[in-house]
Protein backbone atom coordinates (compact mmCIF):
# COMPACT_ATOMS: atom_id res chain seq x y z
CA UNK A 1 98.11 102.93 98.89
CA UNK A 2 100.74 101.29 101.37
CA UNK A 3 99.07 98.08 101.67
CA UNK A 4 100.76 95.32 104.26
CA UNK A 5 99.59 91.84 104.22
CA UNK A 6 100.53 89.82 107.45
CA UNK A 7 99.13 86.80 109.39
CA UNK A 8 99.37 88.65 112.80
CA UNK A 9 101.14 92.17 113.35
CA UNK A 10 100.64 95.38 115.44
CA UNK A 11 98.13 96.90 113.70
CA UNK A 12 95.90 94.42 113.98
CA UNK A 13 96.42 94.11 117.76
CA UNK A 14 95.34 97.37 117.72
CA UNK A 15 92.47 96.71 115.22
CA UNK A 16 93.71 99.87 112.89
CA UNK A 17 94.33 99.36 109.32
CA UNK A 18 97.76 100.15 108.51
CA UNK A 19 97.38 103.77 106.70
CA UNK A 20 95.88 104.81 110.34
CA UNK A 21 96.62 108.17 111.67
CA UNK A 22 98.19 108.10 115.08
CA UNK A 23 95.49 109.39 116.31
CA UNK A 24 93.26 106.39 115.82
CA UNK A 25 96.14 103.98 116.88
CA UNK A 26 95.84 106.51 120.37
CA UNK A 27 92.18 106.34 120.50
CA UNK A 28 91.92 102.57 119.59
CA UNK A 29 94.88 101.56 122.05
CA UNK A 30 92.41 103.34 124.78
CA UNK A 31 89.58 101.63 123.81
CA UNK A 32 91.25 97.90 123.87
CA UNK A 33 92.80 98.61 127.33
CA UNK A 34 89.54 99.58 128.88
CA UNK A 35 88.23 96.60 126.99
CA UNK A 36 90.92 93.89 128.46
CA UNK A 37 92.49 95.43 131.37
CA UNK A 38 91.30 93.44 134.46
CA UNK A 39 90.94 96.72 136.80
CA UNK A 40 88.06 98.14 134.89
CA UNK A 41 85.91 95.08 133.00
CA UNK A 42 86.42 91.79 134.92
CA UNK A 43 84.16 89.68 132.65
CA UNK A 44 86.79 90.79 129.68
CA UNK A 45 90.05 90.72 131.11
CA UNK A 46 92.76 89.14 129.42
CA UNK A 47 96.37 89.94 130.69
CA UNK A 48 97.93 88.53 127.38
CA UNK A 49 96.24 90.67 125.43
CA UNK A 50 97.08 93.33 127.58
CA UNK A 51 100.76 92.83 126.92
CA UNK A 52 100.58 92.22 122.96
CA UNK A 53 98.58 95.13 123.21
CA UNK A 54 101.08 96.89 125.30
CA UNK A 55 103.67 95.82 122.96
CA UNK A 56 101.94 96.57 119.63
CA UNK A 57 101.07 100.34 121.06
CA UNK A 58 104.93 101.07 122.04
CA UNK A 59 106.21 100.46 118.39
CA UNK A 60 103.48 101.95 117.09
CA UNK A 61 103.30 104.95 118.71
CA UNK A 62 106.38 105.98 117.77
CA UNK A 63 106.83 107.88 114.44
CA UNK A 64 110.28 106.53 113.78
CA UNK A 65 109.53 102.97 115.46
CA UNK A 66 106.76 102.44 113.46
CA UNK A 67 108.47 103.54 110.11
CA UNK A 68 111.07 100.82 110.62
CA UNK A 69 108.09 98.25 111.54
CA UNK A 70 106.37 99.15 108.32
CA UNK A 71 109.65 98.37 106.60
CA UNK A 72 109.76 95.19 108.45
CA UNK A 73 105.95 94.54 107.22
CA UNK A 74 107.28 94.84 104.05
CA UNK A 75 110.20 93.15 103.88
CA UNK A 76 108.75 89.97 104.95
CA UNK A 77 105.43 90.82 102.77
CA UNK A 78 107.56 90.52 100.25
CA UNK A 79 109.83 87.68 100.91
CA UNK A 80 105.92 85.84 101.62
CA UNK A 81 105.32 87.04 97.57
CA UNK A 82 108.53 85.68 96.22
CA UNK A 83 108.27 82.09 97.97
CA UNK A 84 104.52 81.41 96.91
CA UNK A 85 105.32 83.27 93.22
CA UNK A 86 104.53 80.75 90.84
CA UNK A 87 101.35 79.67 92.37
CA UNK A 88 100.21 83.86 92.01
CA UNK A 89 101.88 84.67 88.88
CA UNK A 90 98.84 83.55 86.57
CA UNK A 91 96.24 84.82 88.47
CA UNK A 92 98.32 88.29 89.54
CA UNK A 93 98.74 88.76 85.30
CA UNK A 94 94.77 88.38 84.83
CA UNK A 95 94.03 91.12 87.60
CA UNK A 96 97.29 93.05 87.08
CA UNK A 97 95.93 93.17 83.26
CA UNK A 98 92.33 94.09 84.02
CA UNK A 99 92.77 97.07 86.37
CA UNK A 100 95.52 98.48 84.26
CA UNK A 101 93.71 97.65 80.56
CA UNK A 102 96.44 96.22 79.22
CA UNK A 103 99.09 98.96 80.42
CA UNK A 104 102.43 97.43 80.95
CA UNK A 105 104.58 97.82 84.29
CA UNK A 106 106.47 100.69 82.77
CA UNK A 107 103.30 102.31 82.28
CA UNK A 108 102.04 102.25 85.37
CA UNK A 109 105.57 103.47 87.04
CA UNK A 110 105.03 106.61 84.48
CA UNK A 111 101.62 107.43 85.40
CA UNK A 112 101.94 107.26 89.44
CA UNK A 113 104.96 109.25 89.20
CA UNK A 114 103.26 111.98 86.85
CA UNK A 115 99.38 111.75 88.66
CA UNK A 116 100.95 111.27 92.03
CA UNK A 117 103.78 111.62 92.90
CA UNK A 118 104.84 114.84 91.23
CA UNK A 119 101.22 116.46 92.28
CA UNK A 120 102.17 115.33 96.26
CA UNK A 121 105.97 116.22 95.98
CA UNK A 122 105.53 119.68 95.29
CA UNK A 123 102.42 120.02 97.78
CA UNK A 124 104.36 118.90 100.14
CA UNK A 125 107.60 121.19 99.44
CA UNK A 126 105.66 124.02 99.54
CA UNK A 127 104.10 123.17 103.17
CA UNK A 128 107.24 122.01 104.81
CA UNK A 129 109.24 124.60 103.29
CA UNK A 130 107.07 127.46 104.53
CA UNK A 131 106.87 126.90 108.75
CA UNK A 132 110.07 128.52 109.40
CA UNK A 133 109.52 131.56 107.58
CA UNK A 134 105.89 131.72 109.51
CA UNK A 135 107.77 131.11 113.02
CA UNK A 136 110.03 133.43 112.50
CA UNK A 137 107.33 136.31 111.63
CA UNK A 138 105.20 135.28 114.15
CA UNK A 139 108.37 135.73 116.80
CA UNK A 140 108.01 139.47 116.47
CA UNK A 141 105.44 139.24 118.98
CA UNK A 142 103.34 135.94 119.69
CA UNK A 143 100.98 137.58 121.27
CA UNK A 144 99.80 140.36 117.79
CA UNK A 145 96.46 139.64 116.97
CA UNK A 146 97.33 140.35 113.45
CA UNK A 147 100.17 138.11 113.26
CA UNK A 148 98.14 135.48 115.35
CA UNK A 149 95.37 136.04 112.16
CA UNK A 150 97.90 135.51 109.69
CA UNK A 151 99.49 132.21 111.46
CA UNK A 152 95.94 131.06 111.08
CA UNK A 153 95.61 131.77 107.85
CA UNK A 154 98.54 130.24 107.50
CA UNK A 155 97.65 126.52 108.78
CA UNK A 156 94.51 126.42 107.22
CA UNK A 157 96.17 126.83 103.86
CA UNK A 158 98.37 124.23 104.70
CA UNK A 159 95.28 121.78 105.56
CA UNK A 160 94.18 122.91 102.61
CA UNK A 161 97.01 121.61 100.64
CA UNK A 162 97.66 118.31 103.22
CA UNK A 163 94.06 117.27 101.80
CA UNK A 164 94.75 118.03 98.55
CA UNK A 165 98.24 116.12 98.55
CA UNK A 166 96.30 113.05 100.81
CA UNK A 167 93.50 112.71 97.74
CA UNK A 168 96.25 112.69 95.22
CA UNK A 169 97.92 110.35 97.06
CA UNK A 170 94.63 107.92 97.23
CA UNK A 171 93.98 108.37 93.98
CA UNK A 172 96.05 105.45 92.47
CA UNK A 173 97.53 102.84 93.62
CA UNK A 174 101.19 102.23 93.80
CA UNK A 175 103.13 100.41 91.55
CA UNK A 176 105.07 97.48 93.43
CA UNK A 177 108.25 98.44 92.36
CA UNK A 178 107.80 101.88 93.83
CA UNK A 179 106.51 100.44 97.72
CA UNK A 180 108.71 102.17 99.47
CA UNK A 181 108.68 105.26 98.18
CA UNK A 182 105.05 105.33 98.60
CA UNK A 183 105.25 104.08 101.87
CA UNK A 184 107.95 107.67 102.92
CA UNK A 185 105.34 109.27 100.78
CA UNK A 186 102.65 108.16 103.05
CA UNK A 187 103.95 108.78 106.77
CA UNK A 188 105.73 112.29 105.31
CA UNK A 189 101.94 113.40 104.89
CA UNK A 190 100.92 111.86 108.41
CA UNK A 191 103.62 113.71 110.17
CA UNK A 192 102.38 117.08 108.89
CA UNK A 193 98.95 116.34 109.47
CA UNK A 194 100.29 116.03 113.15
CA UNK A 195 102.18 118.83 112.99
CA UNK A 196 99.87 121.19 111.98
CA UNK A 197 96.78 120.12 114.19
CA UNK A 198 99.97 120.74 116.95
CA UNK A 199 100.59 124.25 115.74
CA UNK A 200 97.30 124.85 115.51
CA UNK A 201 97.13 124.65 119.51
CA UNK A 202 99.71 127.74 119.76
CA UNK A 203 96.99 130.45 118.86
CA UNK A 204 94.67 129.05 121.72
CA UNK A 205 97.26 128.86 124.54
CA UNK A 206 100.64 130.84 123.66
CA UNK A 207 102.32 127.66 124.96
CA UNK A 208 105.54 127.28 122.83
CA UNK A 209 105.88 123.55 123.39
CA UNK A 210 103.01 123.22 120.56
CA UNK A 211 105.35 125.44 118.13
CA UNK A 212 108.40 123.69 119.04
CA UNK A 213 106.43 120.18 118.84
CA UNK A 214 105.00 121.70 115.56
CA UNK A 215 108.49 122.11 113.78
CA UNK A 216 109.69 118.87 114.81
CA UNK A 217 107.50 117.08 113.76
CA UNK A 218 107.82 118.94 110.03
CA UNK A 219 111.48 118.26 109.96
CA UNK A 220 110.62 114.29 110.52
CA UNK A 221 108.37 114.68 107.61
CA UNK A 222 111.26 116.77 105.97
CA UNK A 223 113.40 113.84 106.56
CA UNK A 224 111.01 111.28 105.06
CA UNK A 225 110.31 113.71 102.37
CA UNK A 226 113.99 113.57 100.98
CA UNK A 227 113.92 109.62 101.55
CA UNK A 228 110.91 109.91 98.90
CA UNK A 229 113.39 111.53 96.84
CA UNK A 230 116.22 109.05 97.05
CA UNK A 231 114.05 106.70 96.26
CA UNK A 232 112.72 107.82 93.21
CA UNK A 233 115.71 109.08 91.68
């Protein structure tokens, strides 16, 4: 699991754990406006919250903002780990040694990338690298019942396969020296989960702005998907 440890940051502005989807960072950011914002709750209001709030929702809104604020997070996660090192390393070797029975680092690399990562990688290939050929059967006529039944069919064997990929994923945890791969691993998933449920819209109102949102929102989670790559190789 992408895990970031920080004193103060966005996400907890927002009161969302970090792994949240961006729907719960929408429906959260709602929820602490109404809660703060002077014009509807006067005994709450709190115009500096409003703006870290403010603040903390524009980065994190963002797919590609909050990607490079997650890198932040972890940059200076782990620059927090490297100062205060010797005081953890005892204690990290104990737990590090009981969770893992005994398994060494190299171990643990060996056994995300076969339970995990391999599992989610080709999950994931197979989803992203199946939309176009859908779009483009689907633009012999948008409006074919049969072709709007197989579209369908379509995205729910993709959620099928986001869910399975999203419970691999959970399964373990990553190993540290494999963070950031986990962590392109991670918001690759979220940004077909998005684009799907956007596709998914198409059927119900033959608006093409959900199909066009729909494929870009794939080819960010193509991009992130070949960062995975780089970073594993």
């Amino acid at each position: 699991m992408v895990d970031f440890k920080q004193v103060s940051n966005h996400y907890e502005t927002l009161k969302v754990n970090a792994n949240a989807s961006q729907a719960e960072i929408k429906q959260s950011y709602r929820r602490l406006v109404k809660l703060f914002h002077p014009d509807s709750n006067q005994q709450s209001a709190d115009k500096e919250q409003i703006i870290r709030i403010n603040a903390a929702y524009e980065v994190l809104k963002d797919s590609q903002n909050r990607l490079s604020y997650d890198r932040q997070l972890q940059d200076e996660s782990q620059k927090l780990n490297n100062s205060s090192y010797q005081q953890r390393a005892a204690s990290a070797q104990k737990r590090y040694q009981t969770t893992r029975t005994g398994r060494d680092a190299d171990e643990h690399v060996e056994e995300w990338l076969r339970l995990v990562y391999q599992p989610v990688n080709e999950l994931l290939d197979h989803i992203l690298n199946s939309l176009d050929g859908q779009i483009e059967e689907l633009a012999a006529d948008p409006f074919d019942d049969e072709l709007l039944e197989e579209f369908q069919e379509y995205l729910n064997t993709c959620r099928d396969d986001l869910k399975q990929a999203q419970l691999t994923f959970r399964s373990l945890p990553n190993p540290p020296s494999l963070a950031r791969a986990a962590a392109y691993l991670y918001h690759s998933l979220s940004q077909v989960a998005d684009g799907v449920e956007e596709l998914a819209y198409f059927p119900l109102s033959y608006d093409e702005r959900y199909l066009h949102t729909g494929q870009e929102l794939f080819r960010i989670a193509a991009r992130l998907y070949y960062e995975v790559q780089e970073s594993v190789s």
